[in-house]
C-alpha atoms as a PDB file:
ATOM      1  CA  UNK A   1     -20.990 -17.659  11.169  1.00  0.00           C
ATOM      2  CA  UNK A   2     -21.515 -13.977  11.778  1.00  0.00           C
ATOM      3  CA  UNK A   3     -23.195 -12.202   8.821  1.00  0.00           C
ATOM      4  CA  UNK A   4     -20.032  -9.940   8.973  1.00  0.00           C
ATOM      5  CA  UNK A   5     -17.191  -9.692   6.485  1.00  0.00           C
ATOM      6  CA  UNK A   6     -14.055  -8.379   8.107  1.00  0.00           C
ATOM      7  CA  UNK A   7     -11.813  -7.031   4.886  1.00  0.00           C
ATOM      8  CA  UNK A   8      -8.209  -7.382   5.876  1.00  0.00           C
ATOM      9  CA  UNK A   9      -6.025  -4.605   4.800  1.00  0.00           C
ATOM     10  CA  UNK A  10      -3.097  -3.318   4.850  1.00  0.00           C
ATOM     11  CA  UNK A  11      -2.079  -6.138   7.194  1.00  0.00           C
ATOM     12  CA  UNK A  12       1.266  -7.221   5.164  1.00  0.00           C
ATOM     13  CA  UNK A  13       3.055  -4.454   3.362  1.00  0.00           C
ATOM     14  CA  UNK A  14       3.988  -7.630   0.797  1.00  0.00           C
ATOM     15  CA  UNK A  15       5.315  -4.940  -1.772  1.00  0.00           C
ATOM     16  CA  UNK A  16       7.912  -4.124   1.237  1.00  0.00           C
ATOM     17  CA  UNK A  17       9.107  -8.106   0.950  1.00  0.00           C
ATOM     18  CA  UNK A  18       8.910  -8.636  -2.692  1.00  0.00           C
ATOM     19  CA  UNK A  19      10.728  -5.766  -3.712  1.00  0.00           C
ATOM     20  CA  UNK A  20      14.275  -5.621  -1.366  1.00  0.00           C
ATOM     21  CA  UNK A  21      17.067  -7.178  -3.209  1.00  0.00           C
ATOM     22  CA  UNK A  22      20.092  -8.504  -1.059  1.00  0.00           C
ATOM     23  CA  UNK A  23      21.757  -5.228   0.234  1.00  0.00           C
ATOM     24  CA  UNK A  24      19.436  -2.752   2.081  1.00  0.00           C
ATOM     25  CA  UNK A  25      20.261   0.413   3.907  1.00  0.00           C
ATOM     26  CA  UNK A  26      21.966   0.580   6.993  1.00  0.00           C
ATOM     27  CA  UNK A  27      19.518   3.147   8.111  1.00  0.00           C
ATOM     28  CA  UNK A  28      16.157   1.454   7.635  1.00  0.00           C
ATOM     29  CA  UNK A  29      14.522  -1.315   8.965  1.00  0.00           C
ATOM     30  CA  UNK A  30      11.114  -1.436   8.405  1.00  0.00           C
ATOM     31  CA  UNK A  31      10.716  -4.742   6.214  1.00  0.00           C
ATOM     32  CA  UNK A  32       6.695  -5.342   7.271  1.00  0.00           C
ATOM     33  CA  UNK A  33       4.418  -5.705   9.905  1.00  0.00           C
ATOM     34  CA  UNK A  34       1.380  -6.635  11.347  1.00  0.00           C
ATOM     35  CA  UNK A  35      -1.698  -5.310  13.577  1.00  0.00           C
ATOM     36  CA  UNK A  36      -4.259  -7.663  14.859  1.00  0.00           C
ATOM     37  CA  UNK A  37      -6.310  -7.540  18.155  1.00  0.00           C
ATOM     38  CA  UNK A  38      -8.005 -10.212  20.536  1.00  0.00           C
ATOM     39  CA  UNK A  39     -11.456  -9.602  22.642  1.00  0.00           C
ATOM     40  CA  UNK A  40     -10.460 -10.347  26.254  1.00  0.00           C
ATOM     41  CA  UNK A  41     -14.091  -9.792  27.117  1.00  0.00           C
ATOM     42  CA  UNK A  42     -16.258  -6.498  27.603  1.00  0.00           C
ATOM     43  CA  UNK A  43     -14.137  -3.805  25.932  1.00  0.00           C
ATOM     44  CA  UNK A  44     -11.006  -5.132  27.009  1.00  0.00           C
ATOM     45  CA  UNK A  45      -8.420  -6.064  24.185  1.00  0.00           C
ATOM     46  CA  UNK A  46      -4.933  -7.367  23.496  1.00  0.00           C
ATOM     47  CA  UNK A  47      -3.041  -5.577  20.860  1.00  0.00           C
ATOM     48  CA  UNK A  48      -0.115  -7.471  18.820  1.00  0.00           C
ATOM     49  CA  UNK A  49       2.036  -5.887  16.717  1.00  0.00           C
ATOM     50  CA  UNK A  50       4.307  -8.197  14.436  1.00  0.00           C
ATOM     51  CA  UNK A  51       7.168  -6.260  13.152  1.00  0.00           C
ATOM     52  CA  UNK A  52       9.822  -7.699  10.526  1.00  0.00           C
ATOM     53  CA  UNK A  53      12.871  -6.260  10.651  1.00  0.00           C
ATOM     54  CA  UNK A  54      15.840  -6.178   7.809  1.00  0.00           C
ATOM     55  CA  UNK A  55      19.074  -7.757  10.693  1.00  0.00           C
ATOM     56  CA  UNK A  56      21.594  -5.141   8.641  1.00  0.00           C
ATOM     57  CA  UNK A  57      19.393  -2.121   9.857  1.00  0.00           C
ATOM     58  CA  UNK A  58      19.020  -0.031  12.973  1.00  0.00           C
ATOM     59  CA  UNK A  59      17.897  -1.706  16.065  1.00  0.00           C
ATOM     60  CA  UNK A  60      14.105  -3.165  16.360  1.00  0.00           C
ATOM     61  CA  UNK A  61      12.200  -0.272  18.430  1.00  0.00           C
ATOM     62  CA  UNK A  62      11.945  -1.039  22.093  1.00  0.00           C
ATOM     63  CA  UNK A  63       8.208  -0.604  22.198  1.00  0.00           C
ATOM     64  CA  UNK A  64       5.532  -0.071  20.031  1.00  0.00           C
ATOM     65  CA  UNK A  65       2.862   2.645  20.134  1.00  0.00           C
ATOM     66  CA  UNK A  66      -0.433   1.724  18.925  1.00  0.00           C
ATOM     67  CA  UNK A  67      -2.944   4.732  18.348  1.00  0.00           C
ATOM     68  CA  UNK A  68      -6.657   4.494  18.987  1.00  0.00           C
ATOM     69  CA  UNK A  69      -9.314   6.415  17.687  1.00  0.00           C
ATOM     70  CA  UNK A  70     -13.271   6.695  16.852  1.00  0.00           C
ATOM     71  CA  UNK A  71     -14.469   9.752  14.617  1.00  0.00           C
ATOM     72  CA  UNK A  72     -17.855   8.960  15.298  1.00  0.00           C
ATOM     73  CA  UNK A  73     -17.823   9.232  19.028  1.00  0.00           C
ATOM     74  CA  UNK A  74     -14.601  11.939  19.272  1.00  0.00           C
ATOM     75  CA  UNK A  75     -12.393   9.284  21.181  1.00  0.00           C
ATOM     76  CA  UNK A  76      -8.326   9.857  20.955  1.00  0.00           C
ATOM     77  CA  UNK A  77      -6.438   7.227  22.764  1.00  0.00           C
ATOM     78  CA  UNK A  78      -3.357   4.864  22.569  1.00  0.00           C
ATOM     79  CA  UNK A  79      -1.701   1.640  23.571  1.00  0.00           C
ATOM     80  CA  UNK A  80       2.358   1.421  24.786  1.00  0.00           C
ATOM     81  CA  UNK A  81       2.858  -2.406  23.446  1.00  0.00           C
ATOM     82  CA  UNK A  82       6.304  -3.868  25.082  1.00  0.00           C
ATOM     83  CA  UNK A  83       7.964  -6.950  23.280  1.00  0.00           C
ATOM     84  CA  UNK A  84       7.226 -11.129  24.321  1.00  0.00           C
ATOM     85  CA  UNK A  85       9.559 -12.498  26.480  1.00  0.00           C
ATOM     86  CA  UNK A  86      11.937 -14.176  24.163  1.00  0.00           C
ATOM     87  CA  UNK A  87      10.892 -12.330  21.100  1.00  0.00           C
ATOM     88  CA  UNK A  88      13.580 -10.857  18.051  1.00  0.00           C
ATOM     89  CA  UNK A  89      13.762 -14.288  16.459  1.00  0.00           C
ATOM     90  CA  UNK A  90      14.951 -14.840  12.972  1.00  0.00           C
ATOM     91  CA  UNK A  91      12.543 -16.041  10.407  1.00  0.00           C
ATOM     92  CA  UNK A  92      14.700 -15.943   7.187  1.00  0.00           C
ATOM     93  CA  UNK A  93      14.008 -19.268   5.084  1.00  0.00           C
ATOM     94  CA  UNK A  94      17.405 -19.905   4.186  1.00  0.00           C
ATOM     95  CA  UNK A  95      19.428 -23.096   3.940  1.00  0.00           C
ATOM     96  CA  UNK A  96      21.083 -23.641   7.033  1.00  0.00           C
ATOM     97  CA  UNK A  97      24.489 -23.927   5.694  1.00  0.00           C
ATOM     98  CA  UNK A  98      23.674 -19.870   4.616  1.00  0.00           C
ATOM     99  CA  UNK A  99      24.129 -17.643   7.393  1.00  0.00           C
ATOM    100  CA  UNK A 100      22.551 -13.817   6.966  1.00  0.00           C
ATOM    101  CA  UNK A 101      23.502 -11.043   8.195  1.00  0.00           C
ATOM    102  CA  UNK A 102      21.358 -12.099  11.451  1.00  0.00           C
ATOM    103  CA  UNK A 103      24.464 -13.695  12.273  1.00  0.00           C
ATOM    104  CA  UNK A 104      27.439 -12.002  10.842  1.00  0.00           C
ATOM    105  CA  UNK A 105      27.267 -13.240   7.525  1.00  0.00           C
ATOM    106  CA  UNK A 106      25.940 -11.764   3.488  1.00  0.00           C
ATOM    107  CA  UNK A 107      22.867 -13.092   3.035  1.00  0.00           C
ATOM    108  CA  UNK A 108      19.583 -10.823   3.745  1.00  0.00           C
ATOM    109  CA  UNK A 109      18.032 -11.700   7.578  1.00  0.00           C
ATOM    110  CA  UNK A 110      14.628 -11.115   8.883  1.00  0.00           C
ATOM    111  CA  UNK A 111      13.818 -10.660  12.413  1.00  0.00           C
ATOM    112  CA  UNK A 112      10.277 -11.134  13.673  1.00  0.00           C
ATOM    113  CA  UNK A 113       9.667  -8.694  16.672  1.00  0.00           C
ATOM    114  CA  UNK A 114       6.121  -8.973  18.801  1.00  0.00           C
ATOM    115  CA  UNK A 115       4.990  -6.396  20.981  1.00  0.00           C
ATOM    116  CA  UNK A 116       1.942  -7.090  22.967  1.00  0.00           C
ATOM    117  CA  UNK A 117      -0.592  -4.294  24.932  1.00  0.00           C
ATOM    118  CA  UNK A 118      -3.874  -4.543  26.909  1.00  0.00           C
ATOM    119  CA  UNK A 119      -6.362  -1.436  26.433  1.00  0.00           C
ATOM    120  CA  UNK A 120      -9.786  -1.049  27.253  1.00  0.00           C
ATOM    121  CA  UNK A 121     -11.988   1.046  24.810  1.00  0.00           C
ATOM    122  CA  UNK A 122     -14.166   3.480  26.655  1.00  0.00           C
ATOM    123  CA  UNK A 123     -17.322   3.203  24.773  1.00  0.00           C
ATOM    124  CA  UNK A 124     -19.081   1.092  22.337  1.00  0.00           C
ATOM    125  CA  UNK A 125     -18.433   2.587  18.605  1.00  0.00           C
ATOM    126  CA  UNK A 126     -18.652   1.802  15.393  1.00  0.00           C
ATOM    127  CA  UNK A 127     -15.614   2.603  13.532  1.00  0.00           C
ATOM    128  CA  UNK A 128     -12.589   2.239  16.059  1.00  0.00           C
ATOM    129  CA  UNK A 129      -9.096   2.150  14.198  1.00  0.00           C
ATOM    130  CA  UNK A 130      -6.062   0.905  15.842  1.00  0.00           C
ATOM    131  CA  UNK A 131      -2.730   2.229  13.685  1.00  0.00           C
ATOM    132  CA  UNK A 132       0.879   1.507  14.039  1.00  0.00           C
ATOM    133  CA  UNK A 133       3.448   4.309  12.474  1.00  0.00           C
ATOM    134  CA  UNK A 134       7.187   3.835  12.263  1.00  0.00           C
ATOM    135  CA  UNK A 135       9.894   5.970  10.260  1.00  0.00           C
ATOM    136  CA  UNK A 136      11.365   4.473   7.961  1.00  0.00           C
ATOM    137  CA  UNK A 137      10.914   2.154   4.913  1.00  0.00           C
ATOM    138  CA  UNK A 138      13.278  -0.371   3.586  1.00  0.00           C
ATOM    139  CA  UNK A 139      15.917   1.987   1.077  1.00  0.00           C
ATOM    140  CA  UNK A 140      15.968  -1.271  -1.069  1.00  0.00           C
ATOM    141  CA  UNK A 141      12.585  -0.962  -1.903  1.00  0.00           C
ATOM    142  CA  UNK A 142      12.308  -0.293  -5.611  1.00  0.00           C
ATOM    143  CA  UNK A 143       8.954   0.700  -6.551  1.00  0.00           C
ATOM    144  CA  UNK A 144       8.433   3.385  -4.690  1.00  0.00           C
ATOM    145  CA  UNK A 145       9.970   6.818  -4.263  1.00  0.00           C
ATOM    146  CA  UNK A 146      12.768   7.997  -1.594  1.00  0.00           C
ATOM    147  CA  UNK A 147      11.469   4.656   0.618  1.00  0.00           C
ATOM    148  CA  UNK A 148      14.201   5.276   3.412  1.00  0.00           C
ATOM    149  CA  UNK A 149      12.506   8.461   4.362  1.00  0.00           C
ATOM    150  CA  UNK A 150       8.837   7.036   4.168  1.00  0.00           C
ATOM    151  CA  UNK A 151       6.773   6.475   6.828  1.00  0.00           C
ATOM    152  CA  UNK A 152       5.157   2.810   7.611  1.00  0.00           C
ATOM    153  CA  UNK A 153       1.762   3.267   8.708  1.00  0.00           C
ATOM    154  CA  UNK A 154      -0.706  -0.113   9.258  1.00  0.00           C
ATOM    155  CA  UNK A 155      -4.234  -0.291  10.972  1.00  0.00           C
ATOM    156  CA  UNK A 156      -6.673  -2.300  11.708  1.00  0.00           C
ATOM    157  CA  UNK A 157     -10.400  -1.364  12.296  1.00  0.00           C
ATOM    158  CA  UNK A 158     -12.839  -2.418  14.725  1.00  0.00           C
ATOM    159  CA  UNK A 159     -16.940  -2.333  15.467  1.00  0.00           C
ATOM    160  CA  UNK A 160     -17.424  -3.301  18.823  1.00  0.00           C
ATOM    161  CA  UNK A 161     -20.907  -2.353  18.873  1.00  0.00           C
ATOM    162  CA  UNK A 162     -21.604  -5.892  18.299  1.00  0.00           C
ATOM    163  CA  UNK A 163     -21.987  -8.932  20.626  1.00  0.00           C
ATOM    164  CA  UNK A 164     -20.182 -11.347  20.670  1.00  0.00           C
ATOM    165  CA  UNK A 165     -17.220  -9.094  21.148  1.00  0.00           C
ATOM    166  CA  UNK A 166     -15.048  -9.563  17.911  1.00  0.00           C
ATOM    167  CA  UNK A 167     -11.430 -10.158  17.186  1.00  0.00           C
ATOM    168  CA  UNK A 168      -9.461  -9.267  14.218  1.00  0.00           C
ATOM    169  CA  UNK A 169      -8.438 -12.132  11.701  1.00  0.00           C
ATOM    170  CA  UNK A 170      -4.745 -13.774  12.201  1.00  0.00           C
ATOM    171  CA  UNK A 171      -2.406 -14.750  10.051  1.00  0.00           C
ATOM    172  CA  UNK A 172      -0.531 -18.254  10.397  1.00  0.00           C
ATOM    173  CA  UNK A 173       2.184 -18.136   8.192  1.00  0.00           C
ATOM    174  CA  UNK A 174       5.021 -15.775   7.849  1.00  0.00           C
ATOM    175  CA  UNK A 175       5.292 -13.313   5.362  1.00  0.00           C
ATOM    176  CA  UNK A 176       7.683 -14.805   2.504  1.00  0.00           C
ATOM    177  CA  UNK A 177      10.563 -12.363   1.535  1.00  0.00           C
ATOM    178  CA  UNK A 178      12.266 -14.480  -1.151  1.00  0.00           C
ATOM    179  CA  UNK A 179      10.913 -14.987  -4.918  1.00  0.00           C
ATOM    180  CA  UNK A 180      12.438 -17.058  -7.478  1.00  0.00           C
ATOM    181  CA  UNK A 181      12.945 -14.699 -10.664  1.00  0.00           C
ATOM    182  CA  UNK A 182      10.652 -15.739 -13.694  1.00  0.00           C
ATOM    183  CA  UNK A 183       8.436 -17.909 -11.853  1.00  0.00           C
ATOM    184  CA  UNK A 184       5.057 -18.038 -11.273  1.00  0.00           C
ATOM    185  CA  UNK A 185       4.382 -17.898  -7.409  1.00  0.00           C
ATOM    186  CA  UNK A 186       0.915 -17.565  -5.256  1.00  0.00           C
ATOM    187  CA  UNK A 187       1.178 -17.023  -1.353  1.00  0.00           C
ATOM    188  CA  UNK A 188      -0.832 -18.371   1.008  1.00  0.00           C
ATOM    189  CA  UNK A 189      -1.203 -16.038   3.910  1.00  0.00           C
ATOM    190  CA  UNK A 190      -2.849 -18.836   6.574  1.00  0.00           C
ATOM    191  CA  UNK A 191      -5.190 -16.415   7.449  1.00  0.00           C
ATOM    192  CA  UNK A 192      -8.403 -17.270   9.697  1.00  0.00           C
ATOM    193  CA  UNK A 193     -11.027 -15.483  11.738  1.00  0.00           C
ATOM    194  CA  UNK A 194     -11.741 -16.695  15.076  1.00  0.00           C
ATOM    195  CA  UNK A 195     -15.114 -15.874  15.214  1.00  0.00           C
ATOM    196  CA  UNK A 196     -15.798 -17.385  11.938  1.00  0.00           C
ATOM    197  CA  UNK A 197     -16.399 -14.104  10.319  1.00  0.00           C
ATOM    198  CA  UNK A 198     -15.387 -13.998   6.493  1.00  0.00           C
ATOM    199  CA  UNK A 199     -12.411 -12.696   4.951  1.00  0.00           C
ATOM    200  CA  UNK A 200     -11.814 -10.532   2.074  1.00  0.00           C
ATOM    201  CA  UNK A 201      -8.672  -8.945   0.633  1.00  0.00           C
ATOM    202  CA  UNK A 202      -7.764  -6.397  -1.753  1.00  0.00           C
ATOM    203  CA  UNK A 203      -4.461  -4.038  -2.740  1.00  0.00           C
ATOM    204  CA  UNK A 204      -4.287  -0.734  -1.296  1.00  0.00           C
ATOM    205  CA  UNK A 205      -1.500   1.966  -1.737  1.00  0.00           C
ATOM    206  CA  UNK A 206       0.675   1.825   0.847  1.00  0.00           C
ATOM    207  CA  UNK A 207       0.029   4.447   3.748  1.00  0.00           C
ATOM    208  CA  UNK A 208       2.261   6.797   5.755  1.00  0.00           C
ATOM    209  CA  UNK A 209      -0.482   8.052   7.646  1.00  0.00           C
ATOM    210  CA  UNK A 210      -4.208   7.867   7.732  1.00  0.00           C
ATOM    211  CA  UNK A 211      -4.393   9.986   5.409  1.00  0.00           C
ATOM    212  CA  UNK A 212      -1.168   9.686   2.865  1.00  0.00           C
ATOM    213  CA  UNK A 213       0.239   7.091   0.972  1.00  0.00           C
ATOM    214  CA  UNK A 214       3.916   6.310  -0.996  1.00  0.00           C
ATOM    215  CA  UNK A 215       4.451   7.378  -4.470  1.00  0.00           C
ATOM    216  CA  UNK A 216       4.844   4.837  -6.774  1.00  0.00           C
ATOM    217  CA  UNK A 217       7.634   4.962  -9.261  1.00  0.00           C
ATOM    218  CA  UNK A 218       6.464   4.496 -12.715  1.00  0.00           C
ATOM    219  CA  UNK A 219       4.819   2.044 -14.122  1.00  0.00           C
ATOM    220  CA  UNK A 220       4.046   0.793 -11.094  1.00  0.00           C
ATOM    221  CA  UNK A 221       0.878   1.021  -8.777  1.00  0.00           C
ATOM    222  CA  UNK A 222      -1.113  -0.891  -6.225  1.00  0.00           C
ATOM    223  CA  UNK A 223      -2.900  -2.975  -8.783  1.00  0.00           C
ATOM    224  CA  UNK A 224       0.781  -3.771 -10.470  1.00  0.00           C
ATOM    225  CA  UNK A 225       3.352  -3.118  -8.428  1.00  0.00           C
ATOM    226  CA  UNK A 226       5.873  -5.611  -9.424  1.00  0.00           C
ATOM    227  CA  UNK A 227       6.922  -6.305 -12.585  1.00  0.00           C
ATOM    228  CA  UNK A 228       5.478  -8.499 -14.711  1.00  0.00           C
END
């Protein structure tokens, strides 16, 4: 095992799932997302974006735009990702006797929407980011202020100074958008490095750009944003 410990951040937005009760805005979408990236060798990389989407918002985007850059060695790129072949399917863990509003019906529906890109960095740097933007939040978000008009901003960063060439960890289960009320519940992302590398999490605020993040509604804050 590499003697390096990849912290994975602000890959699910879980305050964004936890928080939407069963009628959401007509306008927003944005329910959570991903960013991860594959070594295809050299400097060459795949970049996957996994974006949830709330079925009684707008449309899923038709691409997504991943933006590249390295402060270190003044490097501004970008990625156009288009979606799998097949992709938009729903992932809402509902009975199937309950039909959402995937399908015409009440309850809430979740789309999962991957978008896929091939880039190859320029140069060998230490502290490449690769960041995903969209406009706007869930409005059923609760915990937060003026959501529908927030920007969702995820990244993911990336040394590739380093041999063997690195990937970013993965997650193998979906993000879970329904609690039960009173009840003690711990998720288990499924996450896993395939290089071995270790993993560490932590809570962040939620970004709308590198450098801004939401306002929290009090009491809450990224150490408690639900209540308890």
């Amino acid at each position: 095992m590499k003697n390096i410990i990849n912290q994975v951040t602000a890959k699910y937005l879980v305050f964004l799932f936890l928080l939407i009760s069963a009628q959401s805005s007509k306008g927003s979408h944005s329910m959570g997302a991903d960013l991860t990236y594959e070594c295809l060798g050299g400097n060459t990389y795949r970049i996957t974006v996994s974006f949830y989407r709330d079925c009684i918002g707008i449309p899923a985007p038709s691409t997504a735009y991943v933006s590249i850059n390295s402060s270190s060695c003044a490097q501004s790129l970008g990625v156009t990702c288009y979606p799998r072949p097949g992709t938009g399917q729903e992932v809402t863990p509902v009975c199937s006797s309950a039909t959402t509003t995937c399908n015409g019906g009440s309850f809430t529906g979740i789309q999962e929407w991957i978008y896929d890109g091939i880039v190859t960095l320029p140069m060998q740097c230490t502290d490449w980011t690769f960041a995903y933007s969209l406009c706007c939040r869930n409005a059923a978000i609760t915990n937060i202020n003026n959501p529908g008009t927030s920007t969702f901003y995820i990244y993911a960063n990336l040394n590739n100074t380093i041999s063997p060439c690195n990937s970013s960890p993965v997650f193998s289960n979906k993000p879970v958008p329904f609690l039960c009320l009173g009840q003690q519940f711990c998720f288990n992302h499924g996450a896993h490095d395939p290089d071995g590398d270790s993993l560490v999490y932590e809570l962040i605020t939620p970004r709308q750009s590198v450098s801004a993040t939401v306002n929290y509604k009090a009491p809450y804050n990224a150490n408690n944003p639900l209540n308890s």
